[in-house]
N, C-alpha and C. Protein backbone atom coordinates (compact mmCIF):
# COMPACT_ATOMS: atom_id res chain seq x y z
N UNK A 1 13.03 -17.02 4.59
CA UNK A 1 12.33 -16.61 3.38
C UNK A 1 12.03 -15.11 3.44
N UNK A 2 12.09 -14.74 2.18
CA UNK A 2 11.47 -13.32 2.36
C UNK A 2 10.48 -12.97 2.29
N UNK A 3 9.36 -11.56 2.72
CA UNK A 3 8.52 -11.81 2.90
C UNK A 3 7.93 -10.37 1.92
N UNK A 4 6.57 -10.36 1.48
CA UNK A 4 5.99 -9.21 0.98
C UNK A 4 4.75 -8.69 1.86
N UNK A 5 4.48 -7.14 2.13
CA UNK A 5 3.85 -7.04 2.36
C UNK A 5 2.15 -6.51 1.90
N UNK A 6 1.25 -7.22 2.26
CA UNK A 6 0.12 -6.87 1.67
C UNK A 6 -0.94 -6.74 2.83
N UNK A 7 -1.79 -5.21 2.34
CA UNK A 7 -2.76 -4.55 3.24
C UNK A 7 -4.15 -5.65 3.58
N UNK A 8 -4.51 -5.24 4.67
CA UNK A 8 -5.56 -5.73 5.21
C UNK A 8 -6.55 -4.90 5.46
N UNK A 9 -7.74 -4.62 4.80
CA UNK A 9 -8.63 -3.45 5.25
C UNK A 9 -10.26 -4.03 5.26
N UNK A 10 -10.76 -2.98 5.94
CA UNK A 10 -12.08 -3.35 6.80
C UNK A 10 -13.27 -2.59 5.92
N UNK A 11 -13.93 -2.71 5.71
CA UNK A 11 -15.03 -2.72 4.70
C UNK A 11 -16.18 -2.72 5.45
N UNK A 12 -16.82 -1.39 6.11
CA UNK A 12 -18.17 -1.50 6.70
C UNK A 12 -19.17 -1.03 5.84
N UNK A 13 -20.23 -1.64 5.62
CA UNK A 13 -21.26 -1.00 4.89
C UNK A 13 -22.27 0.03 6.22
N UNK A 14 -23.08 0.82 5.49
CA UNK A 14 -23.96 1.80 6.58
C UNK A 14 -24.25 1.15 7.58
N UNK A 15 -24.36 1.58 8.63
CA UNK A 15 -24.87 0.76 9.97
C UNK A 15 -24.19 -0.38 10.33
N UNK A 16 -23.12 -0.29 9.74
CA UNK A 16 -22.22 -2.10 9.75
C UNK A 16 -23.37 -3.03 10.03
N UNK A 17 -24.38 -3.34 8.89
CA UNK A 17 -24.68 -4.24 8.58
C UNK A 17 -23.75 -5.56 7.99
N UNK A 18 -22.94 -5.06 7.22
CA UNK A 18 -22.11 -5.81 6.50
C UNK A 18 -21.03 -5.30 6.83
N UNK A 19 -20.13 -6.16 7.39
CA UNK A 19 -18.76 -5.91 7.65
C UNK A 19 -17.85 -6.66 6.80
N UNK A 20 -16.62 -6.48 5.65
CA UNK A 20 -15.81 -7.19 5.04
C UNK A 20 -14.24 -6.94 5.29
N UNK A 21 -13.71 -8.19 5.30
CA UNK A 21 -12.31 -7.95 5.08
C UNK A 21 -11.61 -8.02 4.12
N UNK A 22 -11.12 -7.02 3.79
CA UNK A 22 -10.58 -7.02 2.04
C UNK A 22 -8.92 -7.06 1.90
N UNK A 23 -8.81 -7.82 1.11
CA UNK A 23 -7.52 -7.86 0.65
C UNK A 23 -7.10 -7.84 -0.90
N UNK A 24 -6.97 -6.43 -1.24
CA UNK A 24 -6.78 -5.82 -2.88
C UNK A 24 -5.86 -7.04 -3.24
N UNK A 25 -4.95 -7.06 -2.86
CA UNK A 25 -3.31 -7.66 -3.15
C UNK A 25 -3.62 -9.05 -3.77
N UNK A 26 -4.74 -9.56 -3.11
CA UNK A 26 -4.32 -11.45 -3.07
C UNK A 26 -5.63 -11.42 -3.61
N UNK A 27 -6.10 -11.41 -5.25
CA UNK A 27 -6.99 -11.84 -5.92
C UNK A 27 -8.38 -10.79 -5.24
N UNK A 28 -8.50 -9.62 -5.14
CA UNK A 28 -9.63 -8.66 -4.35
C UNK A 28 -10.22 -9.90 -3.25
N UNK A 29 -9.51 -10.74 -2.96
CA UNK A 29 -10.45 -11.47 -1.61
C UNK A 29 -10.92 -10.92 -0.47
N UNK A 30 -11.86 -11.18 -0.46
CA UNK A 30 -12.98 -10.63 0.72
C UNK A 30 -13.45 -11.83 2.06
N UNK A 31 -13.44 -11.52 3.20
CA UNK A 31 -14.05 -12.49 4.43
C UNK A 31 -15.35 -11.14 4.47
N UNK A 32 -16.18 -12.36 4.44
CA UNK A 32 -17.90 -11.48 5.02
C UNK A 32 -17.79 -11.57 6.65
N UNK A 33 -17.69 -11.23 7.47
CA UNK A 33 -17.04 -11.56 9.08
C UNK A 33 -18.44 -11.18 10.00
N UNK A 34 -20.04 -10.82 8.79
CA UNK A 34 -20.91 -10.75 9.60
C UNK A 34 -22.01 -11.85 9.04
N UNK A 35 -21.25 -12.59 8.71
CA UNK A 35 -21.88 -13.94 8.23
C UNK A 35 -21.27 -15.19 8.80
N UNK A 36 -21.77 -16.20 9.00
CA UNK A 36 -21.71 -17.17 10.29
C UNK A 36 -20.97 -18.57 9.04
N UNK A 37 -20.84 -18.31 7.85
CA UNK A 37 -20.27 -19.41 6.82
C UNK A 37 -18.92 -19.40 7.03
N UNK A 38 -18.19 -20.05 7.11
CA UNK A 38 -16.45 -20.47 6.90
C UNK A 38 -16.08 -20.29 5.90
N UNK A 39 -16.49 -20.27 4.81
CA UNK A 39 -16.24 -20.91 3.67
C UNK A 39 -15.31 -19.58 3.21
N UNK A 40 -15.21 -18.37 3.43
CA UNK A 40 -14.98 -16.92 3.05
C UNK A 40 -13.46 -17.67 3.80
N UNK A 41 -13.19 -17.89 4.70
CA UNK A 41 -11.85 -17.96 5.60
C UNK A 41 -11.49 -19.12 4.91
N UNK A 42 -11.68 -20.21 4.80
CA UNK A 42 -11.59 -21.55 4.21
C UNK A 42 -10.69 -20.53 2.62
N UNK A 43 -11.55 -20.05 1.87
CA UNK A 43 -10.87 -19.25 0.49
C UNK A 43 -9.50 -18.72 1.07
N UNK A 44 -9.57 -17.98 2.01
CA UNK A 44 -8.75 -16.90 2.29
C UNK A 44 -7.29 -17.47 2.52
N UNK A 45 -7.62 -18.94 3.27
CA UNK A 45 -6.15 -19.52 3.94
C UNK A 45 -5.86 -20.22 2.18
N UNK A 46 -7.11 -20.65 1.88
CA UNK A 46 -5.93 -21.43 0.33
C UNK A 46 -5.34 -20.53 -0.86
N UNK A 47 -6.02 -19.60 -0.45
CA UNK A 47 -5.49 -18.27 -1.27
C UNK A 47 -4.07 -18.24 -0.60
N UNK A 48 -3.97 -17.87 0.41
CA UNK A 48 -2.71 -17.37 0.87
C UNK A 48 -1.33 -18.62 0.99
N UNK A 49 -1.83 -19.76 1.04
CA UNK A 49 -1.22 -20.74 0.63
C UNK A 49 -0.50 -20.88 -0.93
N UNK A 50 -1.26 -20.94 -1.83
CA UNK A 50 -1.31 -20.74 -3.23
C UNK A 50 0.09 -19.73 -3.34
N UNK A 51 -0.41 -18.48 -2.77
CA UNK A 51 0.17 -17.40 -3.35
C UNK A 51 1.84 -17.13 -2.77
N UNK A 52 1.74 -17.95 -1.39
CA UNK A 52 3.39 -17.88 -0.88
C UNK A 52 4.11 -19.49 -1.85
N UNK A 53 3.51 -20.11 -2.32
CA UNK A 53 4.45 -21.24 -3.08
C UNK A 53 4.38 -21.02 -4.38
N UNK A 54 3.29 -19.65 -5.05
CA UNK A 54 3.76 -18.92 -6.21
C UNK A 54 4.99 -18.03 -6.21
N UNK A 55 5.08 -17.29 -5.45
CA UNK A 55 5.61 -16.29 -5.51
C UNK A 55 7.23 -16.61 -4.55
N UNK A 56 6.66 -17.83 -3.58
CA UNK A 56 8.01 -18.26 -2.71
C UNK A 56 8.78 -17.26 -2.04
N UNK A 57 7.57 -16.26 -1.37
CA UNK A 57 7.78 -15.31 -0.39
C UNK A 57 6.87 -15.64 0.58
N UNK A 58 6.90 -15.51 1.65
CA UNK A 58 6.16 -15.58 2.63
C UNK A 58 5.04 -13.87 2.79
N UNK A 59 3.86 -14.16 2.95
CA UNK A 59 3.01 -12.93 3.13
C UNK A 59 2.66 -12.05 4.72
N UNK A 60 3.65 -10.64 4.89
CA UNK A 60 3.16 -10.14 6.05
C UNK A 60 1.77 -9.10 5.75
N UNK A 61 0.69 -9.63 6.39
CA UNK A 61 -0.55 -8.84 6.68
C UNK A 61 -0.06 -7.50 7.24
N UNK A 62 -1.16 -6.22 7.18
CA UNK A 62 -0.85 -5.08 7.75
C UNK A 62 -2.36 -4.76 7.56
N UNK A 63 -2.59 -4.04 8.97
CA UNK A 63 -3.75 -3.45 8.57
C UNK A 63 -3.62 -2.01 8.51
N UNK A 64 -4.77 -2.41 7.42
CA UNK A 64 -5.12 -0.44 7.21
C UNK A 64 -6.61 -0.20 7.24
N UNK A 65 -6.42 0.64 8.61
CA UNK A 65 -7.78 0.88 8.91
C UNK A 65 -7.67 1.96 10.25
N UNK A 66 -8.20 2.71 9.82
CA UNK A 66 -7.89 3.84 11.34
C UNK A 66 -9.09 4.31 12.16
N UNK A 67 -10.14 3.18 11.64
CA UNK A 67 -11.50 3.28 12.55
C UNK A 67 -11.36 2.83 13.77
N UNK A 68 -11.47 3.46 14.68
CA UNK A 68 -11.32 2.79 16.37
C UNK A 68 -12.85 2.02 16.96
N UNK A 69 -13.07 1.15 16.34
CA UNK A 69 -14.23 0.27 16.98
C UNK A 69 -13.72 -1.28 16.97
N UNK A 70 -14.52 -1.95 17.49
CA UNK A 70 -14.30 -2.96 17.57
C UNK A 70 -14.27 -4.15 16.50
N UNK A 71 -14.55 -3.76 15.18
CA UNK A 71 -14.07 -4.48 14.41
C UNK A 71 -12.69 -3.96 13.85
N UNK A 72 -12.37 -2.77 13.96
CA UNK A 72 -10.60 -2.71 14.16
C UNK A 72 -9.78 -3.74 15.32
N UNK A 73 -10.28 -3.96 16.55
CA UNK A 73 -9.80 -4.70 16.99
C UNK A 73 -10.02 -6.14 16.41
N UNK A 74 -10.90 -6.39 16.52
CA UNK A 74 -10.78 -8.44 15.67
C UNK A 74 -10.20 -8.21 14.75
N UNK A 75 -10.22 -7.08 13.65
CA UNK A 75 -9.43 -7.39 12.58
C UNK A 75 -7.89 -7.43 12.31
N UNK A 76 -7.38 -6.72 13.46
CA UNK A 76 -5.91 -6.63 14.31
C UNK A 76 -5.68 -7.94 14.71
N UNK A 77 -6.68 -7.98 15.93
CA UNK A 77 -6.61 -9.70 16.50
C UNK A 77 -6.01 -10.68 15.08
N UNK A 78 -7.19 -10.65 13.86
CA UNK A 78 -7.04 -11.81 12.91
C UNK A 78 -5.92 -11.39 12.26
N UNK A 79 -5.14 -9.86 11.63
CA UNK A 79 -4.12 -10.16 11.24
C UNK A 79 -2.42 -10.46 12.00
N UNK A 80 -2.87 -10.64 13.44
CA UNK A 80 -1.92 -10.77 14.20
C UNK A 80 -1.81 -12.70 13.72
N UNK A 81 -3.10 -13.24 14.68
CA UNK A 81 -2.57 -14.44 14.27
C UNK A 81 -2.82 -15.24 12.65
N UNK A 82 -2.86 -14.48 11.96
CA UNK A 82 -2.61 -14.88 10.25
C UNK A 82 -1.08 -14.68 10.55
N UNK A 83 -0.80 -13.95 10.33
CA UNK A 83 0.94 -13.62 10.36
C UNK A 83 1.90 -14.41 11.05
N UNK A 84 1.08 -14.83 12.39
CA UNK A 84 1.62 -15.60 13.31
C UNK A 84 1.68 -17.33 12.68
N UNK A 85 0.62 -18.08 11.89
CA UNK A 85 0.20 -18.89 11.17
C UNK A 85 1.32 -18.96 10.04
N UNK A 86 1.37 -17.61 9.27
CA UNK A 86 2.25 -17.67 8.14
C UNK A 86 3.55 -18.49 8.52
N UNK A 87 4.24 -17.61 9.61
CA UNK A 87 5.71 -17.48 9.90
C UNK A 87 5.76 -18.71 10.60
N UNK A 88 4.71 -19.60 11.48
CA UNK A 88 4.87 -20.69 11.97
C UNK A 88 5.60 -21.94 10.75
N UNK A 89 4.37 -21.51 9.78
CA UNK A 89 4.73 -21.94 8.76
C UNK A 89 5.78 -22.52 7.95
N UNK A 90 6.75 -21.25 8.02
CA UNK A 90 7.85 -21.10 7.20
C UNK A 90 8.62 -21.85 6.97
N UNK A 91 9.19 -23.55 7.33
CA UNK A 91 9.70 -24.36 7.48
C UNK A 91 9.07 -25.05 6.35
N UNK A 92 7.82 -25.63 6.63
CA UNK A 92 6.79 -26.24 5.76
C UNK A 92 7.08 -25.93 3.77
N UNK A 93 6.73 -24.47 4.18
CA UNK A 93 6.92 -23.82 2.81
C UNK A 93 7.99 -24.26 2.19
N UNK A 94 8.98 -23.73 3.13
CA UNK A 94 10.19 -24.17 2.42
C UNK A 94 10.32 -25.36 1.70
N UNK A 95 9.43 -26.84 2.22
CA UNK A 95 10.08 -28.05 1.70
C UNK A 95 9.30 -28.10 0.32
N UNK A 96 7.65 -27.46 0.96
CA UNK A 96 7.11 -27.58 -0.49
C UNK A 96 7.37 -27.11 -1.40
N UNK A 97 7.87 -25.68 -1.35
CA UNK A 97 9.03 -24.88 -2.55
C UNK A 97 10.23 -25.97 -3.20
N UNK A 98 10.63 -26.32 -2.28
CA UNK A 98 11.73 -27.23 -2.68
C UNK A 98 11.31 -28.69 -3.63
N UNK A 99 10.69 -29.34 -3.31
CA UNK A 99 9.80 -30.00 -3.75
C UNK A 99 9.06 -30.21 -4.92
N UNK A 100 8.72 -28.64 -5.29
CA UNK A 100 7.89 -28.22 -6.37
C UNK A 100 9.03 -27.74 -7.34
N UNK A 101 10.02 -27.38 -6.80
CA UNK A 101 11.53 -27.29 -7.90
C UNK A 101 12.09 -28.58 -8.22
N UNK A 102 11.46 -29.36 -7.78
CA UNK A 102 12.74 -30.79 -8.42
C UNK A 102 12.12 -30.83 -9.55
């Protein structure tokens, strides 16, 4: 499958009180990542589900973010294994694409 790519960026408010992960591309979705609820990640995977059996491309994450702290790293960490998740994927997709064309 082919794949599109869409940015991953980090969203600190003053004092990184609030830390977000934003993704312009896929509906402005946001993970709050200094809040202890699922429910932000829970959105994020059915979003990204949704949007590869709309579009019937598979989605590569990228981050953009050139702050060197440690929420650059988790947020690397998380778009490593999102991507890794996607492409595991890719088999799956396929049938449901197929599937959703009969």
């Amino acid at each position: 499958m082919e794949s599109i790519i869409m940015k991953f960026k980090v969203d600190r408010s003053e004092n990184n009180e609030t830390v977000k992960f934003l993704i312009p591309d896929l509906e402005n979705s946001s993970v709050n990542i200094t809040d202890s609820n699922t429910q932000d990640i829970e959105n994020l995977f059915n979003l990204i589900f949704q949007e590869v059996i709309k579009r019937k491309k598979l989605i590569e994450f990228e981050l953009d973010d050139s702050d060197n702290d440690l929420f650059n790293e988790v947020a690397n960490d998380i778009v490593l294994q999102i991507n890794s998740e996607i492409k595991n994927a890719e088999s799956d997709f396929k049938k449901i694409i197929e599937l959703d064309n009969a």
